[in-house]
N, C-alpha and C. Protein backbone atom coordinates (compact mmCIF):
# COMPACT_ATOMS: atom_id res chain seq x y z
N UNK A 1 71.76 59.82 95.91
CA UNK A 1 71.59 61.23 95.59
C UNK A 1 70.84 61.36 94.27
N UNK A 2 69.94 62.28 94.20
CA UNK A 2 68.94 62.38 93.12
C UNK A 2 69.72 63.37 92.29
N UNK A 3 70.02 63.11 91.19
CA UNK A 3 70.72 64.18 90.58
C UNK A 3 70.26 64.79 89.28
N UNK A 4 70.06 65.90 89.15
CA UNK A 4 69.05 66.68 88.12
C UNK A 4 70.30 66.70 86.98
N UNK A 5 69.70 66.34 86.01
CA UNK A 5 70.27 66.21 84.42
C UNK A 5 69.52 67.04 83.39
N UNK A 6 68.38 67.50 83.68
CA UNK A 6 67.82 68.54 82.34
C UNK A 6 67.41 69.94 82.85
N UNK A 7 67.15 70.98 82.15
CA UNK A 7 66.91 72.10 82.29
C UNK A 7 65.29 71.65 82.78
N UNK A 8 64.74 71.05 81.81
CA UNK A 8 63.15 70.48 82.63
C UNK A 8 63.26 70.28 84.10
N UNK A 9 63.73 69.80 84.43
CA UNK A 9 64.42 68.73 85.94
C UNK A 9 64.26 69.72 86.61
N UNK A 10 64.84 70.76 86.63
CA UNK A 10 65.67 72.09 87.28
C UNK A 10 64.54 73.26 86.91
N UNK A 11 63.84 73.30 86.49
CA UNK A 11 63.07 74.29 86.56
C UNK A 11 61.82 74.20 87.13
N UNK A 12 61.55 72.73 86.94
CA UNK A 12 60.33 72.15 87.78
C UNK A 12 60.50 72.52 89.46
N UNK A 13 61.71 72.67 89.88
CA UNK A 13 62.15 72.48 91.15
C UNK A 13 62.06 74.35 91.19
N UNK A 14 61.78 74.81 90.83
CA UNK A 14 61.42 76.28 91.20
C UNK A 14 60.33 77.28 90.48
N UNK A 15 60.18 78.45 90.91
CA UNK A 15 58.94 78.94 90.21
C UNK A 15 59.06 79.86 89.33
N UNK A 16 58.58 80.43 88.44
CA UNK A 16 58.75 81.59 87.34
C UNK A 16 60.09 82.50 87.96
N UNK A 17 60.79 83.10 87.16
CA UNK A 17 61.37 83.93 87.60
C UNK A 17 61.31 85.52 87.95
N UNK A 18 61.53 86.25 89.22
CA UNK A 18 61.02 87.09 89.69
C UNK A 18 61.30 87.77 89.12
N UNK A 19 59.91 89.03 88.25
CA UNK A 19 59.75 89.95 87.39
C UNK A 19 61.18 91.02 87.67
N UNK A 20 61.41 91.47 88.64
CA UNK A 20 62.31 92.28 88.72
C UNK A 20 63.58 91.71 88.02
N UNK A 21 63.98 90.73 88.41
CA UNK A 21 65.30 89.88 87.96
C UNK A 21 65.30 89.87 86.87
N UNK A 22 64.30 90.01 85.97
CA UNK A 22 63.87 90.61 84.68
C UNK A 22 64.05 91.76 83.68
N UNK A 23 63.48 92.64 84.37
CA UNK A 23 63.38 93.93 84.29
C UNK A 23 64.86 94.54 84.38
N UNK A 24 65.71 94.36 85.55
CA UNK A 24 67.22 95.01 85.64
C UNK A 24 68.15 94.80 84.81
N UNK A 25 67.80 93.62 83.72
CA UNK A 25 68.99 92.96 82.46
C UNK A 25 69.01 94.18 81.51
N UNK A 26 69.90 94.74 81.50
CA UNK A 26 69.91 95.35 80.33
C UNK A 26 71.69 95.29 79.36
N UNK A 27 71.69 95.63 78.16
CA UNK A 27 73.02 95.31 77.53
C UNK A 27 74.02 96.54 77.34
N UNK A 28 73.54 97.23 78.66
CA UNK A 28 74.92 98.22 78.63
C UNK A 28 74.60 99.06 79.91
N UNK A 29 75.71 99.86 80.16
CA UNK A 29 75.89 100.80 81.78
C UNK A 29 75.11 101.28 81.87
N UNK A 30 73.66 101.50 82.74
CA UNK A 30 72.99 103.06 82.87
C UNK A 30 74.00 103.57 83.60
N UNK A 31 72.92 104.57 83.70
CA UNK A 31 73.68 105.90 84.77
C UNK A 31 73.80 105.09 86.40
N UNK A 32 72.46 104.72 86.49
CA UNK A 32 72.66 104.40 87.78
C UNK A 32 73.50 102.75 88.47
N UNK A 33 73.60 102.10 87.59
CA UNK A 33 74.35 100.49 87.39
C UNK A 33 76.10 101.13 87.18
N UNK A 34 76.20 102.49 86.45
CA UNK A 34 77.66 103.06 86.29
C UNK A 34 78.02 103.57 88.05
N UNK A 35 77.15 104.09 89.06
CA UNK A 35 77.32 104.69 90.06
C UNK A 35 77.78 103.55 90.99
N UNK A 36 77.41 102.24 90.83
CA UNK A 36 77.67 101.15 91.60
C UNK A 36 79.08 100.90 91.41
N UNK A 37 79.61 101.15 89.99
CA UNK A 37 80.75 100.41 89.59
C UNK A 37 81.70 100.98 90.41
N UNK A 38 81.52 102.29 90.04
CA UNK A 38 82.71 103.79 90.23
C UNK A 38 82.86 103.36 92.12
N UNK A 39 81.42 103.12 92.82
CA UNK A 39 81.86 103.00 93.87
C UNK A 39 82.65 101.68 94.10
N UNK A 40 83.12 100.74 93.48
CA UNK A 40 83.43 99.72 93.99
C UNK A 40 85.46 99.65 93.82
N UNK A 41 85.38 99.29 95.25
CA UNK A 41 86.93 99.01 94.87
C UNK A 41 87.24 97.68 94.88
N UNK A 42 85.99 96.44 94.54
CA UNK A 42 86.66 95.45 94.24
C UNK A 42 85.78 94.41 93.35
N UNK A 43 86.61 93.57 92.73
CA UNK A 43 85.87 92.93 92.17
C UNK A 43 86.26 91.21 91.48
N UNK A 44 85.04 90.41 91.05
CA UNK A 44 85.72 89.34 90.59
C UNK A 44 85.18 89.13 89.40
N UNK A 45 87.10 88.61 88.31
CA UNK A 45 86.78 88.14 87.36
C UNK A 45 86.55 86.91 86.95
N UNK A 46 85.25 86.20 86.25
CA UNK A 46 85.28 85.10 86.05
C UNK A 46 85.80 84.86 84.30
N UNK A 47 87.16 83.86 83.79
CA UNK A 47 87.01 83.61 82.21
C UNK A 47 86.62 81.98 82.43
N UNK A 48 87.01 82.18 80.91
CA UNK A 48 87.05 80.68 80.26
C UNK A 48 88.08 80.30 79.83
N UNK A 49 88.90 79.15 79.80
CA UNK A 49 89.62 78.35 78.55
C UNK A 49 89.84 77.27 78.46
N UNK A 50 90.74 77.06 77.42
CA UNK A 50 90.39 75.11 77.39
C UNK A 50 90.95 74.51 78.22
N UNK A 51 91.94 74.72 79.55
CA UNK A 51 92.15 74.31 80.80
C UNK A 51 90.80 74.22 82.44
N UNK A 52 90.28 75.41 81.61
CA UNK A 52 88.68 75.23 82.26
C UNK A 52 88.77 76.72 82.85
N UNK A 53 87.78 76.50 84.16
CA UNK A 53 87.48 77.96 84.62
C UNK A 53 88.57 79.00 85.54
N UNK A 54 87.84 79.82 85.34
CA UNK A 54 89.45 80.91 86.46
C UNK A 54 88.68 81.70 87.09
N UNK A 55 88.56 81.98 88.24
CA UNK A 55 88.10 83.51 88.93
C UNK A 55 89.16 84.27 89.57
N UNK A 56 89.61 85.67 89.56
CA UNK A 56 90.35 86.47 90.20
C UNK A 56 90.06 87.58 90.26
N UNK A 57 90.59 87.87 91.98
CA UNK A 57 89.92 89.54 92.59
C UNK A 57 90.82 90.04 91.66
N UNK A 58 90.15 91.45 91.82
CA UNK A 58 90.32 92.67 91.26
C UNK A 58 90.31 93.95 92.27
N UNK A 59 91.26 94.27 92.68
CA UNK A 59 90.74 96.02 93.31
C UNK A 59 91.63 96.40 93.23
N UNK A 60 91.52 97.88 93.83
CA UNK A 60 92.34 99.24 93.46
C UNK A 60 91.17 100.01 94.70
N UNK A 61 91.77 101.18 94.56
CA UNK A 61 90.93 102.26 94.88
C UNK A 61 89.20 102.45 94.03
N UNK A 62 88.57 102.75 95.18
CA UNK A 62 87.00 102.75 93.86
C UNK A 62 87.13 103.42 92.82
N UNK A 63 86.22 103.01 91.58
CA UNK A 63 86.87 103.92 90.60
C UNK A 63 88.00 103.56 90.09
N UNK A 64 88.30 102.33 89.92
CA UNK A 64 89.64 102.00 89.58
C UNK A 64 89.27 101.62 87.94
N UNK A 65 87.84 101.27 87.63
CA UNK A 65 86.94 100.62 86.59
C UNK A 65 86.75 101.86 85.62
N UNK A 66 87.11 101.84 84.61
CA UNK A 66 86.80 103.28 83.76
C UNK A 66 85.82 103.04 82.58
N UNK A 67 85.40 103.68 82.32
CA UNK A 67 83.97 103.87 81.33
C UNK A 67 84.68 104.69 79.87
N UNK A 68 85.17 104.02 78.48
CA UNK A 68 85.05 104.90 77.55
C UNK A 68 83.31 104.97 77.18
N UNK A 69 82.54 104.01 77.31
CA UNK A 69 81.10 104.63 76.97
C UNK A 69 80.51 103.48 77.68
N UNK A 70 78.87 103.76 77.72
CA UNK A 70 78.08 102.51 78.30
C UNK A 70 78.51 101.30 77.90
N UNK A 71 79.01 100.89 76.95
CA UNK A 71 79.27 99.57 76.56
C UNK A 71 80.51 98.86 76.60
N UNK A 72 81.17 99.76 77.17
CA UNK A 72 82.54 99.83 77.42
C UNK A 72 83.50 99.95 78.73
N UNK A 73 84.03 98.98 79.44
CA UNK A 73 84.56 98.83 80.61
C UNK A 73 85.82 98.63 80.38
N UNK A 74 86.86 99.71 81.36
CA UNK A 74 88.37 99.27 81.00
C UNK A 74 89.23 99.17 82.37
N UNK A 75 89.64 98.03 82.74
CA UNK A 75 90.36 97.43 83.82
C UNK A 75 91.46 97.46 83.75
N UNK A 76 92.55 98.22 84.53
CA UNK A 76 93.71 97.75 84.72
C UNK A 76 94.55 96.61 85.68
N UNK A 77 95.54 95.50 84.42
CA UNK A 77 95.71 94.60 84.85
C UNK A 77 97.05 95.38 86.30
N UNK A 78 96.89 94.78 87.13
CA UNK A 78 97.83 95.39 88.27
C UNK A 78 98.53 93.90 87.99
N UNK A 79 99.44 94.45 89.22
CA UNK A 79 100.75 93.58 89.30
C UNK A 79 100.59 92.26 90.27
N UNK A 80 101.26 91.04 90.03
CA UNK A 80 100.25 90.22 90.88
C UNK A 80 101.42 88.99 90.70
N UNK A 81 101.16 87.54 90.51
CA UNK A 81 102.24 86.33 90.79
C UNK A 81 102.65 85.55 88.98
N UNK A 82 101.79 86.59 88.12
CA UNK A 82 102.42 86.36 86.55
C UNK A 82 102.04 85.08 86.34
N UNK A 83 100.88 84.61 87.00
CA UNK A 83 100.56 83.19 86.36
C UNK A 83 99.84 83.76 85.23
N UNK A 84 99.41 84.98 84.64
CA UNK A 84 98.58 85.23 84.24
C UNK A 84 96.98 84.61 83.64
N UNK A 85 96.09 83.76 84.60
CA UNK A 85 95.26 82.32 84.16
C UNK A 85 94.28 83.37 83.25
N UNK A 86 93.80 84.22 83.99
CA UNK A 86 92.67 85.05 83.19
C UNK A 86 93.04 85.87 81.98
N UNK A 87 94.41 86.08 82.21
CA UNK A 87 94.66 86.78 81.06
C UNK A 87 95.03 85.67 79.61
N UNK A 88 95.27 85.01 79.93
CA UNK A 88 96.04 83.92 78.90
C UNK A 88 94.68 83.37 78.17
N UNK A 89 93.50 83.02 79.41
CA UNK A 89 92.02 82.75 78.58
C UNK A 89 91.48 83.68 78.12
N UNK A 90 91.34 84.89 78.26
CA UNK A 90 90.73 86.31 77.61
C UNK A 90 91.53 86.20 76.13
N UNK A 91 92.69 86.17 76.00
CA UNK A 91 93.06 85.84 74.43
C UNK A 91 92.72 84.55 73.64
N UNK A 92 92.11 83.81 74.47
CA UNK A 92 91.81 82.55 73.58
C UNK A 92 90.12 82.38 73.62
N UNK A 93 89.54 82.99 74.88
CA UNK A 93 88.34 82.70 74.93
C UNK A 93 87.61 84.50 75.48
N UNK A 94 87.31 85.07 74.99
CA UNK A 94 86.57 86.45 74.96
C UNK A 94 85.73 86.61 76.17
N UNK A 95 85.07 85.57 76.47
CA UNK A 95 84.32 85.57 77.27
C UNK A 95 84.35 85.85 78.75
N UNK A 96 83.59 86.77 79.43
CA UNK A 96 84.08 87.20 80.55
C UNK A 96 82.55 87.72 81.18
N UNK A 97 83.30 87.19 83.24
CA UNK A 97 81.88 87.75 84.11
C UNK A 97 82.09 88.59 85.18
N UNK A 98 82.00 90.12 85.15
CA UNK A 98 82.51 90.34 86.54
C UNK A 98 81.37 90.97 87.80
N UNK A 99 81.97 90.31 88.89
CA UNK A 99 80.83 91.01 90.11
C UNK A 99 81.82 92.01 90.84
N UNK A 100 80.81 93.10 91.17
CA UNK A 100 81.37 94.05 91.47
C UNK A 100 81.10 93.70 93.46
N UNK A 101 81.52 94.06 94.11
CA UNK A 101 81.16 94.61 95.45
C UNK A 101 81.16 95.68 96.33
N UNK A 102 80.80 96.26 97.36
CA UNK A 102 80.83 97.39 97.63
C UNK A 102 80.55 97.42 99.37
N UNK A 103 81.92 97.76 99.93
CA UNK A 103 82.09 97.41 101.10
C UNK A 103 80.44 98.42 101.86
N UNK A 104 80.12 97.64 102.43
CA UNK A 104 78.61 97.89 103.54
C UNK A 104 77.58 98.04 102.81
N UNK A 105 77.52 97.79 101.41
CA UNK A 105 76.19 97.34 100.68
C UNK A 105 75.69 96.17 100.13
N UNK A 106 74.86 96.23 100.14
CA UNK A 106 74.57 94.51 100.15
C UNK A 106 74.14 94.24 98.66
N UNK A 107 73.80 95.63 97.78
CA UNK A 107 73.73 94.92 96.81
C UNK A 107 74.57 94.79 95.67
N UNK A 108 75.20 93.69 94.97
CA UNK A 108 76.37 93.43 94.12
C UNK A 108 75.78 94.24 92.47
N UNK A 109 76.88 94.45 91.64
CA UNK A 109 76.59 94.38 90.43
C UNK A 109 77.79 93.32 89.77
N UNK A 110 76.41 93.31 88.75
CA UNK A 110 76.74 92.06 87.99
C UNK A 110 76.88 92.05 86.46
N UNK A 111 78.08 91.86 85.51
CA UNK A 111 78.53 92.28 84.14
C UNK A 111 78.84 91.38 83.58
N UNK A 112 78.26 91.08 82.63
CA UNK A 112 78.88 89.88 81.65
C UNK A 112 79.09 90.51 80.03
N UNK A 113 80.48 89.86 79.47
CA UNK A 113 80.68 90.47 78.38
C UNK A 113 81.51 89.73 77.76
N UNK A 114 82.42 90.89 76.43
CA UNK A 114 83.82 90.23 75.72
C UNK A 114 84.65 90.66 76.35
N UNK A 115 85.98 90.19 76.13
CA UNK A 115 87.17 91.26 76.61
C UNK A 115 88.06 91.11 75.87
N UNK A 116 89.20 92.25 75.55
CA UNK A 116 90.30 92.18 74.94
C UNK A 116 92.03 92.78 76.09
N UNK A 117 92.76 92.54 75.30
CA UNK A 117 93.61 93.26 76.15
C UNK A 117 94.38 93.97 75.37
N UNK A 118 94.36 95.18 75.69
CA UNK A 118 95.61 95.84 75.10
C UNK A 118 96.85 96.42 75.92
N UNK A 119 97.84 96.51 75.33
CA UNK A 119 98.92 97.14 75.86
C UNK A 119 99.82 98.40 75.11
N UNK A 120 98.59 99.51 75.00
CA UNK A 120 98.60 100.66 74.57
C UNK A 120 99.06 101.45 75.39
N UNK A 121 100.38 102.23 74.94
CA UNK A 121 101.75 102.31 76.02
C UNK A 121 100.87 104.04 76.73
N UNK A 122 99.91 104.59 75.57
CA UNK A 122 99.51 105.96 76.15
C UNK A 122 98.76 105.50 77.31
N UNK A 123 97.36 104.48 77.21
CA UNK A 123 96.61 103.88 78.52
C UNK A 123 96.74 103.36 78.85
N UNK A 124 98.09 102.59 79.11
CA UNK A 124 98.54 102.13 80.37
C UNK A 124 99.21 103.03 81.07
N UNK A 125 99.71 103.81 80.55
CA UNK A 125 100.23 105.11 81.56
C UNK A 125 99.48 105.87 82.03
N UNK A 126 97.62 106.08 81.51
CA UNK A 126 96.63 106.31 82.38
C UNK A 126 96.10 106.15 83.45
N UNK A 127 96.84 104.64 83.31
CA UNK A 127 96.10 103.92 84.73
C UNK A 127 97.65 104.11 85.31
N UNK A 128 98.23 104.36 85.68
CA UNK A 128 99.50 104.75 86.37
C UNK A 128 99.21 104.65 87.98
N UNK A 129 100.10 103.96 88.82
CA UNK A 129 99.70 103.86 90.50
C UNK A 129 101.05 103.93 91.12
N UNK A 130 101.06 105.22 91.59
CA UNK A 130 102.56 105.05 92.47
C UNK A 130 103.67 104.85 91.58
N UNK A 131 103.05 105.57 90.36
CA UNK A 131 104.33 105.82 88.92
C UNK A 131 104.84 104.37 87.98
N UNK A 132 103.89 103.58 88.75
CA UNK A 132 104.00 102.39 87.65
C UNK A 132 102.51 102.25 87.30
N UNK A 133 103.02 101.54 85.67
CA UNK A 133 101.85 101.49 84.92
C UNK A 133 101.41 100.00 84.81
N UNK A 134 100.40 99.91 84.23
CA UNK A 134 100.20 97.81 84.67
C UNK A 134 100.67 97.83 82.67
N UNK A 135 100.68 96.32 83.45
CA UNK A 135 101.27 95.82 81.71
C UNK A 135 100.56 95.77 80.92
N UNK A 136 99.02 95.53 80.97
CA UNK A 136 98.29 95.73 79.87
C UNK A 136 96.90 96.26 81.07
N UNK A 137 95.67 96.51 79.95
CA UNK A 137 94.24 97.08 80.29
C UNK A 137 93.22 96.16 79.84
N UNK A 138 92.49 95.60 80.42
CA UNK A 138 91.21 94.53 79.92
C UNK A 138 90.57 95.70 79.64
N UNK A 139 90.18 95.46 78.53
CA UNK A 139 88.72 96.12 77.86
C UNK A 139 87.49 95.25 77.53
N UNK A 140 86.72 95.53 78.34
CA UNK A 140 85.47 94.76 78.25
C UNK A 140 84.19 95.66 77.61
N UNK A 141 83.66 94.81 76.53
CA UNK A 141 82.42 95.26 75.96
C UNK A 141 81.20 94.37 76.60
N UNK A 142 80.06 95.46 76.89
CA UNK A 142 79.30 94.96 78.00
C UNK A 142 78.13 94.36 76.91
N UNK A 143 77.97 93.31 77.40
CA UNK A 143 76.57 92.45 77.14
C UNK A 143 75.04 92.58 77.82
N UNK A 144 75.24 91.90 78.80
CA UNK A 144 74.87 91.58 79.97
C UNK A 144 75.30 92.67 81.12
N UNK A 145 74.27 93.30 81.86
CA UNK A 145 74.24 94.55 82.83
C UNK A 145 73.20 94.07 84.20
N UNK A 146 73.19 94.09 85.40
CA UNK A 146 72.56 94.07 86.57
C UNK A 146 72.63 93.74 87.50
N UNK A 147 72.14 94.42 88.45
CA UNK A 147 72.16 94.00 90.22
C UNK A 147 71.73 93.25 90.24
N UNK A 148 72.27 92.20 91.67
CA UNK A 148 72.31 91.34 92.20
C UNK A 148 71.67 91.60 93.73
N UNK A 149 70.81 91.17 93.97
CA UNK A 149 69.72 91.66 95.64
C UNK A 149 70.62 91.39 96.54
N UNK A 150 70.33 91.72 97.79
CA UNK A 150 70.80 91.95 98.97
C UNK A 150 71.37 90.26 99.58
N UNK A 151 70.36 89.14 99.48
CA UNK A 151 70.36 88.22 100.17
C UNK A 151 71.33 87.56 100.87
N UNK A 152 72.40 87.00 99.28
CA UNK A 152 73.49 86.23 100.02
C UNK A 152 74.52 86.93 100.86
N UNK A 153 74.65 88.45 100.43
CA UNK A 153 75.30 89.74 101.49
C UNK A 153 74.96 89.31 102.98
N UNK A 154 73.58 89.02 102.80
CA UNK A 154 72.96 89.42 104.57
C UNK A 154 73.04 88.09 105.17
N UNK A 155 73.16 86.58 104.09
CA UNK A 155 72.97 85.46 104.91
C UNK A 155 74.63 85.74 105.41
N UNK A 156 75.36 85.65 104.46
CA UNK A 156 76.91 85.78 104.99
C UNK A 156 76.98 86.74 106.26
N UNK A 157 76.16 87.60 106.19
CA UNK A 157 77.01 88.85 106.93
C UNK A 157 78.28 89.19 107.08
N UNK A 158 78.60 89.89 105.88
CA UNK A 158 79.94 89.75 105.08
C UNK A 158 80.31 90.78 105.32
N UNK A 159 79.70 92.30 105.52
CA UNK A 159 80.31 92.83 106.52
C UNK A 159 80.14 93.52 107.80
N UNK A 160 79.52 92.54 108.35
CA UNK A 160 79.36 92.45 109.68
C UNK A 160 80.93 92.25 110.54
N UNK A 161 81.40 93.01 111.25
CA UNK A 161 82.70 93.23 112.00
C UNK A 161 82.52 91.78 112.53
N UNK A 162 81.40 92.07 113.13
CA UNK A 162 81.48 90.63 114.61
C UNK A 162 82.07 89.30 113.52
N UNK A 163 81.58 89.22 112.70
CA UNK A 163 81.95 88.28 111.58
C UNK A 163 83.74 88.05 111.08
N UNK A 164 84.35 88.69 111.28
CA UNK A 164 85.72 88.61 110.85
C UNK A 164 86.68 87.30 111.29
N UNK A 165 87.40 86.89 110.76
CA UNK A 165 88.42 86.23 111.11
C UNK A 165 89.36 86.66 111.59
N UNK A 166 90.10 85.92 112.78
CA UNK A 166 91.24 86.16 113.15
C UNK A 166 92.30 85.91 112.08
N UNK A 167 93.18 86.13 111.82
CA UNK A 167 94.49 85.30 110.74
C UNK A 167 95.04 84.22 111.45
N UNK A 168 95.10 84.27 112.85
CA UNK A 168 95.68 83.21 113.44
C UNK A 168 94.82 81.80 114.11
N UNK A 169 93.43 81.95 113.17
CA UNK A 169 92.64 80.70 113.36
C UNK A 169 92.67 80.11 111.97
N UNK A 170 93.75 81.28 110.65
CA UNK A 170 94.09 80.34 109.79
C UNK A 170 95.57 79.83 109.58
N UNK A 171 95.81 79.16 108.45
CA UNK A 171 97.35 78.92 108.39
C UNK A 171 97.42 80.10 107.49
N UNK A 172 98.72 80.37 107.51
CA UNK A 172 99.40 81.36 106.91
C UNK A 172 99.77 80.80 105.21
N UNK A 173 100.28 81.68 104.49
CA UNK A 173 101.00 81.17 103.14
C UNK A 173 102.15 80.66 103.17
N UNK A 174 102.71 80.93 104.15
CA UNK A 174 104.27 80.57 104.15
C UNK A 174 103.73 78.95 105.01
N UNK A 175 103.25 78.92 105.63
CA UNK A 175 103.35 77.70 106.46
C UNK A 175 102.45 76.80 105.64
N UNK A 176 101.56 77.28 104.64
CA UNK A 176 101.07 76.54 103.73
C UNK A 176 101.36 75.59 102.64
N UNK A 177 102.53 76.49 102.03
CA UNK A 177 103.75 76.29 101.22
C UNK A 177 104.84 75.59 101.55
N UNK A 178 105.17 75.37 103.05
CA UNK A 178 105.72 74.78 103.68
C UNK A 178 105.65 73.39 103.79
N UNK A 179 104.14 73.04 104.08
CA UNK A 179 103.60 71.77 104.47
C UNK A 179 103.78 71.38 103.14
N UNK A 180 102.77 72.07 101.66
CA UNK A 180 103.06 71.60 100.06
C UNK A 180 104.69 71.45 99.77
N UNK A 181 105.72 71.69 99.94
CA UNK A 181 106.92 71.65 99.59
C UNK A 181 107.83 70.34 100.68
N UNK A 182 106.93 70.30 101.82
CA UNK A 182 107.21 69.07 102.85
C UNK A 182 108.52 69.46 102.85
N UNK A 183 108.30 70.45 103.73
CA UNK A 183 109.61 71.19 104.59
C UNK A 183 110.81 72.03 103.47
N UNK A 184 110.61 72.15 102.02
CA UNK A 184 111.58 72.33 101.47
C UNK A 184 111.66 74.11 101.02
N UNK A 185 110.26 74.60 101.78
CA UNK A 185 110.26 75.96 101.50
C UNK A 185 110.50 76.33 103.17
N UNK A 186 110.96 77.49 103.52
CA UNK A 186 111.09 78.20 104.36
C UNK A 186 109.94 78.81 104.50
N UNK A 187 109.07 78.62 105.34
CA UNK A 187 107.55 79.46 105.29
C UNK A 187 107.73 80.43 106.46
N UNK A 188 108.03 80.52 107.60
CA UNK A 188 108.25 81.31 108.65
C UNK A 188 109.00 82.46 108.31
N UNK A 189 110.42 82.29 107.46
CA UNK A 189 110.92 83.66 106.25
C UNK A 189 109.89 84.46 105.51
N UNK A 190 108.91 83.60 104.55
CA UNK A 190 108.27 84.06 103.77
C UNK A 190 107.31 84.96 104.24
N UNK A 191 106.97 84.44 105.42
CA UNK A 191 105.80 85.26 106.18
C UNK A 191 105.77 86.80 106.92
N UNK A 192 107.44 86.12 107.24
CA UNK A 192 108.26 87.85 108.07
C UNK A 192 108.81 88.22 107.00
N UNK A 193 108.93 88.40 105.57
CA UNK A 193 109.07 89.15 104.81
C UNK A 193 108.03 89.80 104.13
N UNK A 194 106.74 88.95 104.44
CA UNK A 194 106.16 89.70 103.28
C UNK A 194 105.50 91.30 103.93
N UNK A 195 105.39 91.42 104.70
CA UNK A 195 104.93 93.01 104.61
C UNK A 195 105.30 93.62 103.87
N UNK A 196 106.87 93.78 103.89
CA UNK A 196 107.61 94.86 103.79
C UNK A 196 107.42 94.31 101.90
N UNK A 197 107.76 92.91 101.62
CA UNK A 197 107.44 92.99 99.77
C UNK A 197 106.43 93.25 99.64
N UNK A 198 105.57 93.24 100.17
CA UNK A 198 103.89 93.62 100.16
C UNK A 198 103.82 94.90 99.78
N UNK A 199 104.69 95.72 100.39
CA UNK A 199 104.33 97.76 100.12
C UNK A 199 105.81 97.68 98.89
N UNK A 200 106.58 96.70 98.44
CA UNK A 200 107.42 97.09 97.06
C UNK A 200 106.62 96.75 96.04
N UNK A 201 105.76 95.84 96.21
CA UNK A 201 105.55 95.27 95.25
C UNK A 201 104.05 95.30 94.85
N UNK A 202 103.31 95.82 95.38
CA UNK A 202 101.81 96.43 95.38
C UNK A 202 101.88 96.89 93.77
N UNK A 203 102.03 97.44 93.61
CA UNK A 203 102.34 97.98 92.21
C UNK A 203 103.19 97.90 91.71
């Protein structure tokens, strides 16, 4: 295997970069890069820390992403399995990437920035869902601003119906957990319970 080691290496192997891909960078929300966000109800965060990398979805209802100004993005942390990986690196490492998506459009937005977290008892009760509030709010200051083209949307055909998975051509969590615990978790329980913890515990 030929394996590329320099930025020389790797750039030789492709051509200038396309003017547009250019042109769309900018270091804070327009109007129209803000219209993408508001529509999106989901998204992924990428951090950093000295355990290494983390990515985790993000959604809510669209509009779940709030704007105190162009430069300014504020996320509420929802309720989830308290490993907290992204949150634990956002206090040690600032650095943060998020892609937005937008069910039947193909084209993504794309944010790179700082982040902080606060747990400011007035805005977290802003972001309030079904009368609970999340424990803290990522606040991200925007750097890095732009769309992402249609392509890898359309090679996936990601949302293309015909495209879907069955659940039962995968394994389940409980039977997953099952096999990792080598019989010592009950996975067939876990599985017929979770709906119903699924709608307690959503928020």
């Amino acid at each position: 295997m030929t394996q590329i080691t320099s930025e020389a290496e790797l750039e030789a192997l492709y051509d200038a970069p396309v003017p547009t891909s250019i042109l769309k960078e900018v270091d804070h929300i327009t109007d129209d890069y803000r219209k993408f966000i508001e529509a999106s109800p989901f998204a992924i965060l990428a951090t950093s820390g000295p355990e290494g990398l983390d990515c985790s979805p993000r959604g809510d209802p669209s509009g779940f992403v709030r704007f105190a100004d162009s430069k300014t993005l504020m996320i509420p942390d929802r309720r989830g399995n308290n490993r907290i990986d992204s949150l634990r690196n956002i206090v040690r490492d600032p650095r943060v990437a998020l892609l937005f998506l937008i069910p039947g459009i193909g084209t993504t937005m794309r944010v790179n920035g700082r982040a902080r977290l606060t747990a400011d008892p007035e805005l977290c009760a802003s972001f309030a869902m079904e009368g609970k509030n999340p424990k803290c709010v990522i606040v991200i200051t925007v750097e890095r601003a732009y769309t992402q083209c249609q392509k890898a949307i359309v090679r996936s055909r990601l949302w293309d119906a015909a495209m879907h998975v069955a659940q039962a051509a995968l394994p389940t969590a409980g039977e997953m957990m099952e096999r990792l615990s080598k019989g010592g978790f009950d996975g067939k329980a876990y599985d017929a319970e979770y709906p119903e913890r699924l709608k307690r515990t959503i928020y």
